[in-house]
N, C-alpha and C. Protein backbone atom coordinates (compact mmCIF):
# COMPACT_ATOMS: atom_id res chain seq x y z
N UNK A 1 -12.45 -68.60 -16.28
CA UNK A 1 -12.73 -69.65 -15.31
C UNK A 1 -12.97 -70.98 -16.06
N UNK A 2 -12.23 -72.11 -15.70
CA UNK A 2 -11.95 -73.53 -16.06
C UNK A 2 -13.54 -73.80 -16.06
N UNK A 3 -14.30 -74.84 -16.89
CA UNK A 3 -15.37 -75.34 -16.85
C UNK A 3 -15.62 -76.41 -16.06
N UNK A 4 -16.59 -76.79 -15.13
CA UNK A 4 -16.71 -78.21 -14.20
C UNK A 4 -16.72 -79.35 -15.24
N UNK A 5 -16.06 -80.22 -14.53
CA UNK A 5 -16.39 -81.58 -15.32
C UNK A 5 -17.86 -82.45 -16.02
N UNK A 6 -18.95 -81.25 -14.61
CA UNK A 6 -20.14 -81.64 -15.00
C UNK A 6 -20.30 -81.34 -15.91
N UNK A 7 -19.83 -79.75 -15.81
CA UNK A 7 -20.41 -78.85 -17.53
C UNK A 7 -19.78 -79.38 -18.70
N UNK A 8 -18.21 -79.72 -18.53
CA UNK A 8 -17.75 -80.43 -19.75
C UNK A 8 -18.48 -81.57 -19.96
N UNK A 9 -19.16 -82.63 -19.27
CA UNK A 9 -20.14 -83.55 -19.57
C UNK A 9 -21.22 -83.34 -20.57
N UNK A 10 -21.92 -82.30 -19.86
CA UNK A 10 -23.09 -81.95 -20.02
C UNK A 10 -22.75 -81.75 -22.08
N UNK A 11 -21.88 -80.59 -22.31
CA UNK A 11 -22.07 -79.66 -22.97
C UNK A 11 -21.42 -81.33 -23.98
N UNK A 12 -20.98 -82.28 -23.94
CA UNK A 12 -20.59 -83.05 -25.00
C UNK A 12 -21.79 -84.07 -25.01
N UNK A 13 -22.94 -83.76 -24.63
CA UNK A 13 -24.21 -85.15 -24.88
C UNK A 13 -24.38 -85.16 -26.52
N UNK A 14 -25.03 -83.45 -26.97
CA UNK A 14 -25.03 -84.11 -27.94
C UNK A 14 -24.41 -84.88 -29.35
N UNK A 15 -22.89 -85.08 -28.97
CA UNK A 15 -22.17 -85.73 -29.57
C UNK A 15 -21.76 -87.09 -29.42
N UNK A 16 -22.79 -87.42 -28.00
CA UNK A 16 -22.50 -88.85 -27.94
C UNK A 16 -24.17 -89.38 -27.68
N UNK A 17 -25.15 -88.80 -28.23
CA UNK A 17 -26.18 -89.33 -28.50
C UNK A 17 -26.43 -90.27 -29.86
N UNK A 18 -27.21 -91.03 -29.51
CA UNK A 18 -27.73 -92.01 -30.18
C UNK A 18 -28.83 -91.95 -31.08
N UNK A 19 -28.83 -91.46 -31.91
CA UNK A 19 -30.35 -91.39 -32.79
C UNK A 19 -30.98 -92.70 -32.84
N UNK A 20 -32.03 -92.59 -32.52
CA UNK A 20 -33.02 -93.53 -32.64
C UNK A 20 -33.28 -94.32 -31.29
N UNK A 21 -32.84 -93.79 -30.31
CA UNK A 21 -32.68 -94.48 -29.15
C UNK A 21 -33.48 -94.47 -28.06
N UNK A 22 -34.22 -93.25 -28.58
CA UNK A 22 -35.43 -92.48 -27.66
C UNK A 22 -36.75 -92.89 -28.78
N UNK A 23 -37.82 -93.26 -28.00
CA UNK A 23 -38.66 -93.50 -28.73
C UNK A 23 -40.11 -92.30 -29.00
N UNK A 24 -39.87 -91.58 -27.81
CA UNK A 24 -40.81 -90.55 -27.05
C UNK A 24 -40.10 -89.29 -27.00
N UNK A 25 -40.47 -88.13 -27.28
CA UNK A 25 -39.55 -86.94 -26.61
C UNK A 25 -39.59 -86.54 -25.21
N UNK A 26 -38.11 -86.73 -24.45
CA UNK A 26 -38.19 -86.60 -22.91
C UNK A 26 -37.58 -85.62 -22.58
N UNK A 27 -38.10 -84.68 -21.38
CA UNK A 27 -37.10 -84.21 -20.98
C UNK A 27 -36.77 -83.88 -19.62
N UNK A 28 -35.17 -83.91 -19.41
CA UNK A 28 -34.42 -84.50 -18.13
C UNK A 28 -34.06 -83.14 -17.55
N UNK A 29 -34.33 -83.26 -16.22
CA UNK A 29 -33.89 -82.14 -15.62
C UNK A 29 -32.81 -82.47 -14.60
N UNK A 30 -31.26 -81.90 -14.24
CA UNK A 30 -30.52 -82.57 -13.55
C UNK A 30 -30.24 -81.02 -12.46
N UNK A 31 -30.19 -81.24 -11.33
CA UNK A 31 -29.53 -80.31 -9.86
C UNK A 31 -28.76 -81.29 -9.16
N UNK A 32 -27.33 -80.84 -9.35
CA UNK A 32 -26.20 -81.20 -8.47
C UNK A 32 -26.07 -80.04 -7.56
N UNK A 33 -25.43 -80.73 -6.64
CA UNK A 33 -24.81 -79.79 -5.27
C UNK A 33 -25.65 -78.44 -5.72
N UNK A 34 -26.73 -78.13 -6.12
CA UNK A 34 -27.60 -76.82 -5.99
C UNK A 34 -27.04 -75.80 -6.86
N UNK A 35 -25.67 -76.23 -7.63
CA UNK A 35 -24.59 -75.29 -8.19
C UNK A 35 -25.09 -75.31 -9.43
N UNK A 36 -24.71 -76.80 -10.20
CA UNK A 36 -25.20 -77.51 -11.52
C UNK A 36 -26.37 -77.58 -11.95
N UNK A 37 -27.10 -77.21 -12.54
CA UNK A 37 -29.01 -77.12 -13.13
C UNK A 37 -28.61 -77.06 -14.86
N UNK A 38 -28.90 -78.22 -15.33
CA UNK A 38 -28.97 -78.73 -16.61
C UNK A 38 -30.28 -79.17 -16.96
N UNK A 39 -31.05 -78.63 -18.09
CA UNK A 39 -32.01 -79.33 -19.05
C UNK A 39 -31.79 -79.97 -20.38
N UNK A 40 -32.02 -81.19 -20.55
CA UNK A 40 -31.51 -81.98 -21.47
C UNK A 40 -32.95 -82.72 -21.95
N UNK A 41 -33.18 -81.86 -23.39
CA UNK A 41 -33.94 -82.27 -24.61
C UNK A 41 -33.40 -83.73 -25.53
N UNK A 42 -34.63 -84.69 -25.49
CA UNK A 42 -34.19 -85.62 -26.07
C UNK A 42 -35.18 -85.90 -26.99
N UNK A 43 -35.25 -85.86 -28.73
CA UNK A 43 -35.93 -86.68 -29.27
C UNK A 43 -35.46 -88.22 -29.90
N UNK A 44 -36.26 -88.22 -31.23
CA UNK A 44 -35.80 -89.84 -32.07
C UNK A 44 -34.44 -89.33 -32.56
N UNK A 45 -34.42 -88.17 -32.75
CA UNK A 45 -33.32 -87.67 -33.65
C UNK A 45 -32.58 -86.76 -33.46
N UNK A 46 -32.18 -85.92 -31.71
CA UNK A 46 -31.60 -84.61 -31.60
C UNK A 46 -31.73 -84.82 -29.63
N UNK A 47 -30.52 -84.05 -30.05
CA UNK A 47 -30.08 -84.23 -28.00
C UNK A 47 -29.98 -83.01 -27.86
N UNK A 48 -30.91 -81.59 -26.72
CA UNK A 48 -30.53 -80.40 -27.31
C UNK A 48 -30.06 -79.99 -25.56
N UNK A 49 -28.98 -79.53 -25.30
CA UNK A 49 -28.98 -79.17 -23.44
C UNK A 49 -28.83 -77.81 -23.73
N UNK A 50 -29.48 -77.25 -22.31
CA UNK A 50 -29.29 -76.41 -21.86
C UNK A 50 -28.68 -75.83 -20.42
N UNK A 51 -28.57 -74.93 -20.38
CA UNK A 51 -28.27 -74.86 -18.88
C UNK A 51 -29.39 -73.89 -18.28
N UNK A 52 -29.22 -74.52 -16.86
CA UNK A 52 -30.72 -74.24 -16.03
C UNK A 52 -31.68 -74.95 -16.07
N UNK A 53 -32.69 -74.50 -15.38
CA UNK A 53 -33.84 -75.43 -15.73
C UNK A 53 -35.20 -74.29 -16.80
N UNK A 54 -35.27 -74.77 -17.81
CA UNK A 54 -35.73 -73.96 -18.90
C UNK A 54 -36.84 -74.28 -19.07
N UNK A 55 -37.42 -75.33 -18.88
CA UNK A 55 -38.91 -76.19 -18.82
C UNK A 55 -39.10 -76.99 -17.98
N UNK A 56 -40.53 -77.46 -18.08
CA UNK A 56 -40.53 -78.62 -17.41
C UNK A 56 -40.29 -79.99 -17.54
N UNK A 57 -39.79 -80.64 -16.87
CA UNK A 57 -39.09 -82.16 -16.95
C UNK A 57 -40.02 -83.36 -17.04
N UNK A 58 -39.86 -84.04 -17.60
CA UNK A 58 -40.51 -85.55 -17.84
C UNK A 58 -39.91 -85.88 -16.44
N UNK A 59 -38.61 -85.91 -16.37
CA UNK A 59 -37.78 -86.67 -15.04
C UNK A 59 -36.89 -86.07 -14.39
N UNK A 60 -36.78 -85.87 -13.47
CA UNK A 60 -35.64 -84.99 -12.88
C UNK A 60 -34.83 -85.95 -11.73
N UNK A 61 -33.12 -85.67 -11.86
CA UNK A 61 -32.02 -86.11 -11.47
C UNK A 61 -31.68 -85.31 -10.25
N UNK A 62 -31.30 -85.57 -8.91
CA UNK A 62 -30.91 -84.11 -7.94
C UNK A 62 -30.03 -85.42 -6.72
N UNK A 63 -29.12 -84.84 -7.13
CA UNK A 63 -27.93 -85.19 -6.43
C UNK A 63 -26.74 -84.50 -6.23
N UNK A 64 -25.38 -84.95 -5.88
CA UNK A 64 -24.10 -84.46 -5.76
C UNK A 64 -23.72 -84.78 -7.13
N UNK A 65 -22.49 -83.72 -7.25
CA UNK A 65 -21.47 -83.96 -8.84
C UNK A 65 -21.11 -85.41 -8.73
N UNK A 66 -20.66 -85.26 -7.69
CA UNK A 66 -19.90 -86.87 -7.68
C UNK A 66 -20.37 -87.72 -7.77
N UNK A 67 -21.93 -88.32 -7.25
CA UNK A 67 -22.50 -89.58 -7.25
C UNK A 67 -22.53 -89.20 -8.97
N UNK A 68 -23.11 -88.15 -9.24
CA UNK A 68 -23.88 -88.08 -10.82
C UNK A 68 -22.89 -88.62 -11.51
N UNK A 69 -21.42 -87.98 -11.56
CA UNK A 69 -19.82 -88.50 -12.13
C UNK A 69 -20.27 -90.05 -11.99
N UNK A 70 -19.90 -90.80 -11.15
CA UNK A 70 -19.84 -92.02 -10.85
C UNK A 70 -21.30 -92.54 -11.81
N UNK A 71 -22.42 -92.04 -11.47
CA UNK A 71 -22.97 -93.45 -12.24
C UNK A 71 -23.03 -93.10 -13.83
N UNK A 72 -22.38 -91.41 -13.88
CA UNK A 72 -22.78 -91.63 -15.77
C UNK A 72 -21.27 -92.53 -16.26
N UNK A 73 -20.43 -92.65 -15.40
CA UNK A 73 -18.67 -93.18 -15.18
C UNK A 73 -19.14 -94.92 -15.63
N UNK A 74 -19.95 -94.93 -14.53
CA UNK A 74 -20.65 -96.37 -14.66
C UNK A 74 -19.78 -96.67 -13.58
N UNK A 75 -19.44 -96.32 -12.56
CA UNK A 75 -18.42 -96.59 -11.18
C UNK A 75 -19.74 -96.81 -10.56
N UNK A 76 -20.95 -96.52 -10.61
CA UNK A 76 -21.75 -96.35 -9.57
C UNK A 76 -23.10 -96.99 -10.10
N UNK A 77 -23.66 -97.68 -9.52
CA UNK A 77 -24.69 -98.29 -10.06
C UNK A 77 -26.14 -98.10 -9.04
N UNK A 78 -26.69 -96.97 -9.30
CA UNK A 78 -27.91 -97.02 -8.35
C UNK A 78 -28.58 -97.64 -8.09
N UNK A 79 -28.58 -97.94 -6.32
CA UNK A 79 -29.27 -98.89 -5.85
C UNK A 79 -30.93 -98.02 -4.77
N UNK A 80 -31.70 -98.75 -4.77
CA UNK A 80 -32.75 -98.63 -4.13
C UNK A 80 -32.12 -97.68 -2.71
N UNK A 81 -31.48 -98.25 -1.76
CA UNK A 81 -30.79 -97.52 -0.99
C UNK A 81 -30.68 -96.12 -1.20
N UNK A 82 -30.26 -95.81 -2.15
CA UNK A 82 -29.74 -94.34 -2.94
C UNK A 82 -30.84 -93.41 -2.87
N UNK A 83 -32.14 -93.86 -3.43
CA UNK A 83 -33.19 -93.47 -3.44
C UNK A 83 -34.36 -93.46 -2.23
N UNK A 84 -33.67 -94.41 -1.37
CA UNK A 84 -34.75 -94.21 -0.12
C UNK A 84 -33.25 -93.38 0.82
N UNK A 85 -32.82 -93.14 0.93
CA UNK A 85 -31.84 -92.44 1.83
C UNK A 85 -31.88 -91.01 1.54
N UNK A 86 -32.85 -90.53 0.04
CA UNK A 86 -32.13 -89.66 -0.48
C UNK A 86 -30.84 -88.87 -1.31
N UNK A 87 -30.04 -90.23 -1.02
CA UNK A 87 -28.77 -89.70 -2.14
C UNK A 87 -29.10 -89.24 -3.32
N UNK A 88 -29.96 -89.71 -3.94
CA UNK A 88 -30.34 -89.83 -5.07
C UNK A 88 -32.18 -89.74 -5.10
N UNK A 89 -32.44 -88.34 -5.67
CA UNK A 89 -33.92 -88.04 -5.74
C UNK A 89 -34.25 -88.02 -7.18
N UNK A 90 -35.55 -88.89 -7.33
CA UNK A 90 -35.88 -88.35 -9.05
C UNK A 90 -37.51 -89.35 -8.94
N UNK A 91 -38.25 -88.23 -9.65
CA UNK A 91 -39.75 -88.62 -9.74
C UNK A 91 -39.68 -89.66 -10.90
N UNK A 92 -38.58 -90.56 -11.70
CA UNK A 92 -39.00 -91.43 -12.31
C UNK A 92 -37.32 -92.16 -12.51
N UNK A 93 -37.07 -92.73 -11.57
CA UNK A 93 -35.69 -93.67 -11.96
C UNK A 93 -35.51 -94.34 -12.61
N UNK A 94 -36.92 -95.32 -13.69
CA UNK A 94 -36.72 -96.18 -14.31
C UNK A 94 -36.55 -95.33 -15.52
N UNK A 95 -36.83 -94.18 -15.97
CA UNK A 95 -36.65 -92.96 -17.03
C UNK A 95 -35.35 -92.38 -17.25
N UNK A 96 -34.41 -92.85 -15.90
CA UNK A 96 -32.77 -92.39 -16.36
C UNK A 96 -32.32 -93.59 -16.07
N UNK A 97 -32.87 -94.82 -16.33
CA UNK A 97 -32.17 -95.79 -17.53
C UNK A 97 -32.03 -95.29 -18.77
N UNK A 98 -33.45 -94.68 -18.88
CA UNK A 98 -33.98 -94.60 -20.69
C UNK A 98 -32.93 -93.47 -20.73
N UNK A 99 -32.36 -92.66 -20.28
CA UNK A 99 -31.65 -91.43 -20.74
C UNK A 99 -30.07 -92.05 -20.40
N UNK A 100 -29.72 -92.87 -20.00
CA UNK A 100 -28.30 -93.35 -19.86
C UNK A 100 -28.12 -94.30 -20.94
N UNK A 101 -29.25 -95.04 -21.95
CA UNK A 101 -28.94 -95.55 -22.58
C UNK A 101 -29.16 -94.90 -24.11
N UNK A 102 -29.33 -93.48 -23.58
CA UNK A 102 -29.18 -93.21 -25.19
C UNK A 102 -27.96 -92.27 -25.19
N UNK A 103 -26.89 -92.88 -25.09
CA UNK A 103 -25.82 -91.90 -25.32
C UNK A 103 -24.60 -92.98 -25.20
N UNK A 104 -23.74 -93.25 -25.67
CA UNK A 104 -22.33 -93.56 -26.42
C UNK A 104 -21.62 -93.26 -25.51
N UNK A 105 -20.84 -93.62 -24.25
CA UNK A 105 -20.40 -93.15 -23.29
C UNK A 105 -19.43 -93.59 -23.23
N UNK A 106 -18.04 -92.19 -23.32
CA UNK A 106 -16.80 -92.25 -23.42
C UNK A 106 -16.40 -92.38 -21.92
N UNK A 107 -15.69 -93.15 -21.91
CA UNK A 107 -15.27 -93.45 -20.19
C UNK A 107 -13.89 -93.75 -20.47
């Protein structure tokens, strides 16, 4: 079985992480369409994912594949809307800035 685009995402972070980019160790918890459940370890120096949710999250991401596609694409730029409508749920949004900007993003 072909891998989702999410998972091919997912599984290439830590090759497009940024050392030194994180100042704190965070960690991101992402649920798409209820299918996708990714944990993504971030220190100063190491990007480690997993799949599922394996711990607990500094911040957690819970949306559709597609919006998620679009804003790691950079097609999509989350707006307040997103987050009061629900499109887009997460106990700290200003925290997946901090995790979108530590990674080298092949588009």
């Amino acid at each position: 079985m072909a891998k989702s685009q999410v998972a091919q995402m997912f599984e290439a972070l830590p090759t497009m992480f940024i050392k030194g980019s994180i100042k704190t160790t965070r960690i991101f918890y992402f649920s798409l369409d209820d299918l996708e459940k990714w944990t993504v370890s971030l220190s100063t120096d190491t990007c480690t994912v997993k799949a599922g949710k394996t711990e607990d999250a500094d911040c957690f991401f819970k949306s559709t594949s597609q919006i998620f596609l679009e804003v790691w694409s950079g097609k999509k730029k989350p707006s307040a809307t997103d987050f009061i409508t629900g499109a887009i749920k997460s106990n700290n949004p200003l925290m997946l800035k901090e995790f979108m900007g530590a990674f080298q993003h092949k588009v």
